[in-house]
PDB file of N, CA and C in Angstrom:
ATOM      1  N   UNK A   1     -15.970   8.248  49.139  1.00  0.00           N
ATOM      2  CA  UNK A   1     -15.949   8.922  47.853  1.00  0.00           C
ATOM      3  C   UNK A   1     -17.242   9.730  47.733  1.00  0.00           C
ATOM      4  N   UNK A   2     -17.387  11.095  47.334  1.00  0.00           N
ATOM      5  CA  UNK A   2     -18.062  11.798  47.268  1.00  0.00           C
ATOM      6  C   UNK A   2     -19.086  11.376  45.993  1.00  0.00           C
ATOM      7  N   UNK A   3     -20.217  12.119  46.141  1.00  0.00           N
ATOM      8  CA  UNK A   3     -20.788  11.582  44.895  1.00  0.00           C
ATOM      9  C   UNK A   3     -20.800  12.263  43.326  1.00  0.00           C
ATOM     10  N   UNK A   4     -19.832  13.518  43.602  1.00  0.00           N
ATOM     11  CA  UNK A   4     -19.576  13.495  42.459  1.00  0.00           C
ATOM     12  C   UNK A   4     -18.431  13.217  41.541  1.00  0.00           C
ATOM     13  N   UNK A   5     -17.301  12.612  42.158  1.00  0.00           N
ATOM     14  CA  UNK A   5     -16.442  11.624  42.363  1.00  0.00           C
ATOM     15  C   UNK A   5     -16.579  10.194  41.725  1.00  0.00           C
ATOM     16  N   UNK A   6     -17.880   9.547  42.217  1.00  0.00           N
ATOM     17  CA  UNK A   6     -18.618   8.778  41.862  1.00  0.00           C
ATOM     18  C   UNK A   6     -18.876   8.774  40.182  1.00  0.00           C
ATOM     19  N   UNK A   7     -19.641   9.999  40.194  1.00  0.00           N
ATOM     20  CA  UNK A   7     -20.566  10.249  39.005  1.00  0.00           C
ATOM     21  C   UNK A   7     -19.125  10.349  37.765  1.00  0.00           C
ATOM     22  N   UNK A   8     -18.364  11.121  37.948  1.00  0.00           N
ATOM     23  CA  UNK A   8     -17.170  11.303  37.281  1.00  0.00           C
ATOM     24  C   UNK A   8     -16.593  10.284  36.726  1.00  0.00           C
ATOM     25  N   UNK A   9     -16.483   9.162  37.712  1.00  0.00           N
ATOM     26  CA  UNK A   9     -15.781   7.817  36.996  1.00  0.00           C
ATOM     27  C   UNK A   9     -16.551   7.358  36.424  1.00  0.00           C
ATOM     28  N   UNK A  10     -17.904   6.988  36.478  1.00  0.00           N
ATOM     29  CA  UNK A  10     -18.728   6.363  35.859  1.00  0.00           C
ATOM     30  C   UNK A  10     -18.582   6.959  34.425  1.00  0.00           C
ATOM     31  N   UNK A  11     -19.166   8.452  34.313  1.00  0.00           N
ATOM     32  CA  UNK A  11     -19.113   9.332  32.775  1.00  0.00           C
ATOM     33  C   UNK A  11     -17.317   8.625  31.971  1.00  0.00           C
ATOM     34  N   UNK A  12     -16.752   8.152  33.071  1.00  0.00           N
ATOM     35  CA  UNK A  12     -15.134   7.739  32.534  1.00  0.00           C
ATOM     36  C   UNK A  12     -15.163   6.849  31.642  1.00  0.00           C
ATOM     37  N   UNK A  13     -15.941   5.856  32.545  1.00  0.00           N
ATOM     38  CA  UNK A  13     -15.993   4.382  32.429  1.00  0.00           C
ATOM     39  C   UNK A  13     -16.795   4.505  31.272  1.00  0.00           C
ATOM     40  N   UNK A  14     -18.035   5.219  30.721  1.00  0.00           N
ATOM     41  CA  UNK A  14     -18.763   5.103  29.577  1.00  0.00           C
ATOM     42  C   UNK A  14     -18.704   5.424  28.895  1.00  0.00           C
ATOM     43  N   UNK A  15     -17.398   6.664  28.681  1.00  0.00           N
ATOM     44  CA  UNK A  15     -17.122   7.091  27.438  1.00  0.00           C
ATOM     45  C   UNK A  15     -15.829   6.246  26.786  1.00  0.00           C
ATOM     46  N   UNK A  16     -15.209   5.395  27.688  1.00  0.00           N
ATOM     47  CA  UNK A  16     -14.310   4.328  27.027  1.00  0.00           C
ATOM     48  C   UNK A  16     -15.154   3.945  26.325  1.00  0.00           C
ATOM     49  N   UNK A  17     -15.786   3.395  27.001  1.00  0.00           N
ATOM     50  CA  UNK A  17     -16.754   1.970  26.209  1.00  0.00           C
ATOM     51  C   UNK A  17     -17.231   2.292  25.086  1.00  0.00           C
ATOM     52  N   UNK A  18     -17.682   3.703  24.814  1.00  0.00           N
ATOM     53  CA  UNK A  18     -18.529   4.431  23.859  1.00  0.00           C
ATOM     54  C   UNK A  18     -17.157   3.882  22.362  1.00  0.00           C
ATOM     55  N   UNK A  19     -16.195   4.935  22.994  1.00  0.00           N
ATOM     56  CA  UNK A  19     -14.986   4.707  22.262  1.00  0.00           C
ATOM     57  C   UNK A  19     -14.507   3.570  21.369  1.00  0.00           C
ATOM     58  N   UNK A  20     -13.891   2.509  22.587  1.00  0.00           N
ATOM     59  CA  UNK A  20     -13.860   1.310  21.925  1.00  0.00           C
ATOM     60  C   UNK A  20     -14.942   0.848  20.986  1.00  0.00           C
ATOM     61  N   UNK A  21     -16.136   0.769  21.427  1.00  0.00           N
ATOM     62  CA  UNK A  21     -16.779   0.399  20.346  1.00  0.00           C
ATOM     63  C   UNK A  21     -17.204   0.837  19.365  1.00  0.00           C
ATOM     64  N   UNK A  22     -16.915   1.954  18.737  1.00  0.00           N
ATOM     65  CA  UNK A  22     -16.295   3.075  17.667  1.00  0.00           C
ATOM     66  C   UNK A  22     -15.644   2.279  17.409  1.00  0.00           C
ATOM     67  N   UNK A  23     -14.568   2.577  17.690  1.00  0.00           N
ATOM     68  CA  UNK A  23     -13.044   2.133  17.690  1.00  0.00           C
ATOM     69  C   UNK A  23     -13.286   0.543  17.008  1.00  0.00           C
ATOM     70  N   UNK A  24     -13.809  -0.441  17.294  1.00  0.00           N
ATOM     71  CA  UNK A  24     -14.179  -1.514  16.997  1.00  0.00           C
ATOM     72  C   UNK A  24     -14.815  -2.198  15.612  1.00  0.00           C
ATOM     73  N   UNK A  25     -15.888  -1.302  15.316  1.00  0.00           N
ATOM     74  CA  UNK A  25     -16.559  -0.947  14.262  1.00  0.00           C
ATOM     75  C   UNK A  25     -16.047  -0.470  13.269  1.00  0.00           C
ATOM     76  N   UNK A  26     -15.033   0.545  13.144  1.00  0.00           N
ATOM     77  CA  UNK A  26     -14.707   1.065  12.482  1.00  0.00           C
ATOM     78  C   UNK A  26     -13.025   0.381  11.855  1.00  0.00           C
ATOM     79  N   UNK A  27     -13.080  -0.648  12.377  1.00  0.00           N
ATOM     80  CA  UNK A  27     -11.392  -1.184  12.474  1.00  0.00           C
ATOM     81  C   UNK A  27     -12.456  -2.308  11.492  1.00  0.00           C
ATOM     82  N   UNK A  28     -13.234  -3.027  11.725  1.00  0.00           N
ATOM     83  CA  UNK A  28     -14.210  -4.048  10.921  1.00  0.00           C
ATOM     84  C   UNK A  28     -14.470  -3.489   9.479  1.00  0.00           C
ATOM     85  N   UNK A  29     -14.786  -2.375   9.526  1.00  0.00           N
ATOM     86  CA  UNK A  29     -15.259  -1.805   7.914  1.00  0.00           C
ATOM     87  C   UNK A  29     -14.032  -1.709   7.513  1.00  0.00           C
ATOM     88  N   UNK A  30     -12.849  -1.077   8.121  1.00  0.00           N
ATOM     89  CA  UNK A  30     -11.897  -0.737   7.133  1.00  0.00           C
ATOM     90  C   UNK A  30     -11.696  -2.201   6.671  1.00  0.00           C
ATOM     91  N   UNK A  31     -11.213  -3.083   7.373  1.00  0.00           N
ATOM     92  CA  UNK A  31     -10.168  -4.581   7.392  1.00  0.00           C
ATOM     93  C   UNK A  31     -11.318  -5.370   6.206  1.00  0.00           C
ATOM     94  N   UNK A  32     -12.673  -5.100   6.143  1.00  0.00           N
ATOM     95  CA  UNK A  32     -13.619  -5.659   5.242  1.00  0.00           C
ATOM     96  C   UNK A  32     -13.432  -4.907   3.624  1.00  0.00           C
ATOM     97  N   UNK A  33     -13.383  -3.764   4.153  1.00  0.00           N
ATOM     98  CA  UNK A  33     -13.166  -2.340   2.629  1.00  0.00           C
ATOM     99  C   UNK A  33     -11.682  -3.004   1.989  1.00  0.00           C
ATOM    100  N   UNK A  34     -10.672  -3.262   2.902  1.00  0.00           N
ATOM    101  CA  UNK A  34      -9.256  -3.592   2.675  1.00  0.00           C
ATOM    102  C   UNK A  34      -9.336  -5.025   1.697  1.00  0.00           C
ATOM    103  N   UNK A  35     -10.104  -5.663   2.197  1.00  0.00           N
ATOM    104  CA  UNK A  35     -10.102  -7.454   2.083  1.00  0.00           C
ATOM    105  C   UNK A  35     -10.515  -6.797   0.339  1.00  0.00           C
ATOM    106  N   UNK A  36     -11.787  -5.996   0.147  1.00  0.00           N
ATOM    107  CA  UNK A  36     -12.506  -6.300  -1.201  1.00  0.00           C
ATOM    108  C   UNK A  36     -11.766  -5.301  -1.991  1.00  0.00           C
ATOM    109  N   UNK A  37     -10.776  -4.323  -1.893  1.00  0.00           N
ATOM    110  CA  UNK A  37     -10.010  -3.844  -3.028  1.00  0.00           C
ATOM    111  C   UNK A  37      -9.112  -4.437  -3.528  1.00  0.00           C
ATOM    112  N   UNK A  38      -8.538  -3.680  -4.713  1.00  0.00           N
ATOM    113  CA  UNK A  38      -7.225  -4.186  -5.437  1.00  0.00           C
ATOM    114  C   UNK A  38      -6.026  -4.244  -4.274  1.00  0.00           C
ATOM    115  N   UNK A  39      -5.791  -3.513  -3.480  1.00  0.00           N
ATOM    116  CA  UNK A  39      -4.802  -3.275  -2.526  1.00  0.00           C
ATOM    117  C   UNK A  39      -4.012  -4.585  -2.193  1.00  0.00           C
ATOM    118  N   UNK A  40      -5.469  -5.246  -2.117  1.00  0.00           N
ATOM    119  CA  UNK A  40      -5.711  -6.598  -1.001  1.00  0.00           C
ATOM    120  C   UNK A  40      -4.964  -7.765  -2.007  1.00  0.00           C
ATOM    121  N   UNK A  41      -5.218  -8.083  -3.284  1.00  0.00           N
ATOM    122  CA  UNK A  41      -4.936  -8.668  -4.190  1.00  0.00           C
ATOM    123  C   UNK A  41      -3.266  -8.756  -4.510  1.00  0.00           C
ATOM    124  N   UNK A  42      -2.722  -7.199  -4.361  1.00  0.00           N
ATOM    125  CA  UNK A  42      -1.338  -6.898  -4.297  1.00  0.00           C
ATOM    126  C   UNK A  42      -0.599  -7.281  -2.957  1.00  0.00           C
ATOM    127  N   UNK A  43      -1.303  -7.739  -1.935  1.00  0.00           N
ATOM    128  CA  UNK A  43      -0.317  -7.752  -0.598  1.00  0.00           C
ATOM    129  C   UNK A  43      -0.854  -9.428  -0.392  1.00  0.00           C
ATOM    130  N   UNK A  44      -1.580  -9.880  -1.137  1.00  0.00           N
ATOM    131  CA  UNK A  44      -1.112 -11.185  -1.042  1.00  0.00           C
ATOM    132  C   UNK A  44      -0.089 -11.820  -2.147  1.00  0.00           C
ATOM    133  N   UNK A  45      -0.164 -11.200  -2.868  1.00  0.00           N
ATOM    134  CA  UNK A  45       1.058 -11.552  -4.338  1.00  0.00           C
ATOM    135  C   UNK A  45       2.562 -10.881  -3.566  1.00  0.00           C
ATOM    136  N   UNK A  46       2.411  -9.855  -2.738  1.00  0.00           N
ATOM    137  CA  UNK A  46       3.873 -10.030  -2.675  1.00  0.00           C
ATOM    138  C   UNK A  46       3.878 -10.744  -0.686  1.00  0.00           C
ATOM    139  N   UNK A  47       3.149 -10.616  -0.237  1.00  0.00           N
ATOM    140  CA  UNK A  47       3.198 -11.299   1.235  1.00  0.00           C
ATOM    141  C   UNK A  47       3.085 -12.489   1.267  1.00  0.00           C
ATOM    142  N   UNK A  48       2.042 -13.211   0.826  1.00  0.00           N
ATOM    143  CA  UNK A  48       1.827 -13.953   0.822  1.00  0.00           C
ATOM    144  C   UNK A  48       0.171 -14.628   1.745  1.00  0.00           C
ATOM    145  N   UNK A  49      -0.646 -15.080   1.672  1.00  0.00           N
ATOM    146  CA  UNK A  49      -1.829 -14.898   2.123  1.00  0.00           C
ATOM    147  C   UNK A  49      -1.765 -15.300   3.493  1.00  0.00           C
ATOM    148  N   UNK A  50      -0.992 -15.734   4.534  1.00  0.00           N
ATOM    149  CA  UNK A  50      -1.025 -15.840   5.744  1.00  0.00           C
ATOM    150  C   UNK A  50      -0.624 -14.523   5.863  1.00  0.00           C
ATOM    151  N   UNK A  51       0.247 -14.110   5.923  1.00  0.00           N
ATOM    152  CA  UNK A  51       1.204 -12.496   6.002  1.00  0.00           C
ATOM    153  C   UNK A  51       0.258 -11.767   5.860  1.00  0.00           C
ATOM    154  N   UNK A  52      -0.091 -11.859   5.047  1.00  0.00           N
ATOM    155  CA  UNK A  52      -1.200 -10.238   4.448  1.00  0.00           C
ATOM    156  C   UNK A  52      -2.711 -10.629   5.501  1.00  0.00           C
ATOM    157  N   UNK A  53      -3.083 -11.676   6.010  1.00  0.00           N
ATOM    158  CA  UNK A  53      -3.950 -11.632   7.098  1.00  0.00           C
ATOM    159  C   UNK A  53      -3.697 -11.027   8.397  1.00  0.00           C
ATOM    160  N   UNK A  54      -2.012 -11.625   8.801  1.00  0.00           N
ATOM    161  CA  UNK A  54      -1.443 -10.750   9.929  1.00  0.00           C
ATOM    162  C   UNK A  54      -1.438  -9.227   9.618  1.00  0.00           C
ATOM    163  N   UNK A  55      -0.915  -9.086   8.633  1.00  0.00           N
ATOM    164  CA  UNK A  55      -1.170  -7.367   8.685  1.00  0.00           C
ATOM    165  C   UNK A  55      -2.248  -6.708   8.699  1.00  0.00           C
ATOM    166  N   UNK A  56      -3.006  -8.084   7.867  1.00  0.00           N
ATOM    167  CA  UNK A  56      -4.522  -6.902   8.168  1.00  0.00           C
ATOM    168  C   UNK A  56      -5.064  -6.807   9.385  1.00  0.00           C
ATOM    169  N   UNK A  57      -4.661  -7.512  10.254  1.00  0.00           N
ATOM    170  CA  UNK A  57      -5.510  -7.894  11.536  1.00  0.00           C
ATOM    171  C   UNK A  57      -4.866  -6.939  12.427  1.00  0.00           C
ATOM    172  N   UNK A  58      -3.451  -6.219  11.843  1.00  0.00           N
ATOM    173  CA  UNK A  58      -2.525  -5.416  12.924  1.00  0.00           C
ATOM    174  C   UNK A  58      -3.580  -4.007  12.545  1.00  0.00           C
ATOM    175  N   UNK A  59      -4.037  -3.766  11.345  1.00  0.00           N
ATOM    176  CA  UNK A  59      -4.696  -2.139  10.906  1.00  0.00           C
ATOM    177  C   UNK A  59      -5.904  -1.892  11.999  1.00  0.00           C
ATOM    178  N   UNK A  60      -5.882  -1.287  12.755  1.00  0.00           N
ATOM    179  CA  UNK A  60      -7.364  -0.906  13.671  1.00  0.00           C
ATOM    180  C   UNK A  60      -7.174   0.532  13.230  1.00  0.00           C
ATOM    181  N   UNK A  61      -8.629   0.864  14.106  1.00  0.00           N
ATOM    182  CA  UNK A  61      -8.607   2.188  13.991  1.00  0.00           C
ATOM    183  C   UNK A  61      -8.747   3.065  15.183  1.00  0.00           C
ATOM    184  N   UNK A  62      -8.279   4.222  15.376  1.00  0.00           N
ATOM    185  CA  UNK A  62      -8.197   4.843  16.863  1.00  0.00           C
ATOM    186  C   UNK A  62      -8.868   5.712  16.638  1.00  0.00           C
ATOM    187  N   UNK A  63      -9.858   5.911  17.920  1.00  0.00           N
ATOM    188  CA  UNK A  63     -10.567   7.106  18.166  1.00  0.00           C
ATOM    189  C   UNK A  63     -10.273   7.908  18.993  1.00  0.00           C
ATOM    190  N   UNK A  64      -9.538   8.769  19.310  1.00  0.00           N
ATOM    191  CA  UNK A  64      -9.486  10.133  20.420  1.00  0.00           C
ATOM    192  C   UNK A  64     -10.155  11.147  20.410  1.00  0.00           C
ATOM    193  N   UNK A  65     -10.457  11.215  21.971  1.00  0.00           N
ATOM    194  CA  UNK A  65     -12.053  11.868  21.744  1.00  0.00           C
ATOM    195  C   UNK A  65     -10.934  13.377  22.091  1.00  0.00           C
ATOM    196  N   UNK A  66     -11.387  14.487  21.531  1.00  0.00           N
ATOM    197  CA  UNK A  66     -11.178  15.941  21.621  1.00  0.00           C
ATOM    198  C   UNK A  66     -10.550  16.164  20.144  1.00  0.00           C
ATOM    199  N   UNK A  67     -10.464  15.163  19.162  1.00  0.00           N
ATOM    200  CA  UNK A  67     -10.383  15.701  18.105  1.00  0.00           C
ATOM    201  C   UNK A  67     -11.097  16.541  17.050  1.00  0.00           C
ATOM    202  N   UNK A  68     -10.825  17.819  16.928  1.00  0.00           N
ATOM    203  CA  UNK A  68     -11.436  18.809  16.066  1.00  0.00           C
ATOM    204  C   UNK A  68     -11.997  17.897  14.895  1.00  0.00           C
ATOM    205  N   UNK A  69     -12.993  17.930  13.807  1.00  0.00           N
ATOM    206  CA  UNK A  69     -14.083  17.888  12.952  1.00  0.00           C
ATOM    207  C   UNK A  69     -13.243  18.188  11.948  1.00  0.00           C
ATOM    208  N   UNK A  70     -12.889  17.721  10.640  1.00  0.00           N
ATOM    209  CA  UNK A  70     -11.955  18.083   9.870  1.00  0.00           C
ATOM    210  C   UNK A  70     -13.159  18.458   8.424  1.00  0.00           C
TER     211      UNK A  70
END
């Protein structure tokens, strides 16, 4: 493998990582923001408070990198 071949996967390999842990962080604030509104209060009255944990735990958040700046 050539070395810039090399260098290429690596920049691969670190911009996942970069990602996910975006990606990670940002799935934590929402599911925390979610827990302390009214929202949260309403989806355990009609889910029920195990239910409404599973769903919250399904909400992440995705980062794809080449998305335009809104």
């Amino acid at each position: 493998m050539s070395k810039g071949k090399r260098l290429k996967s690596k920049r691969k390999q670190l911009g996942r990582g970069f990602l996910s842990e975006i990606s990670d962080r940002l799935t934590k604030n929402f599911q925390r923001e979610l827990r302390n509104s009214e929202l949260w209060d309403e989806m355990v009255a009609e889910f029920g408070e195990k239910r409404a944990e599973e769903l919250l735990r399904e909400c992440k958040a995705e980062v794809r990198p080449g998305l335009p700046p809104y």
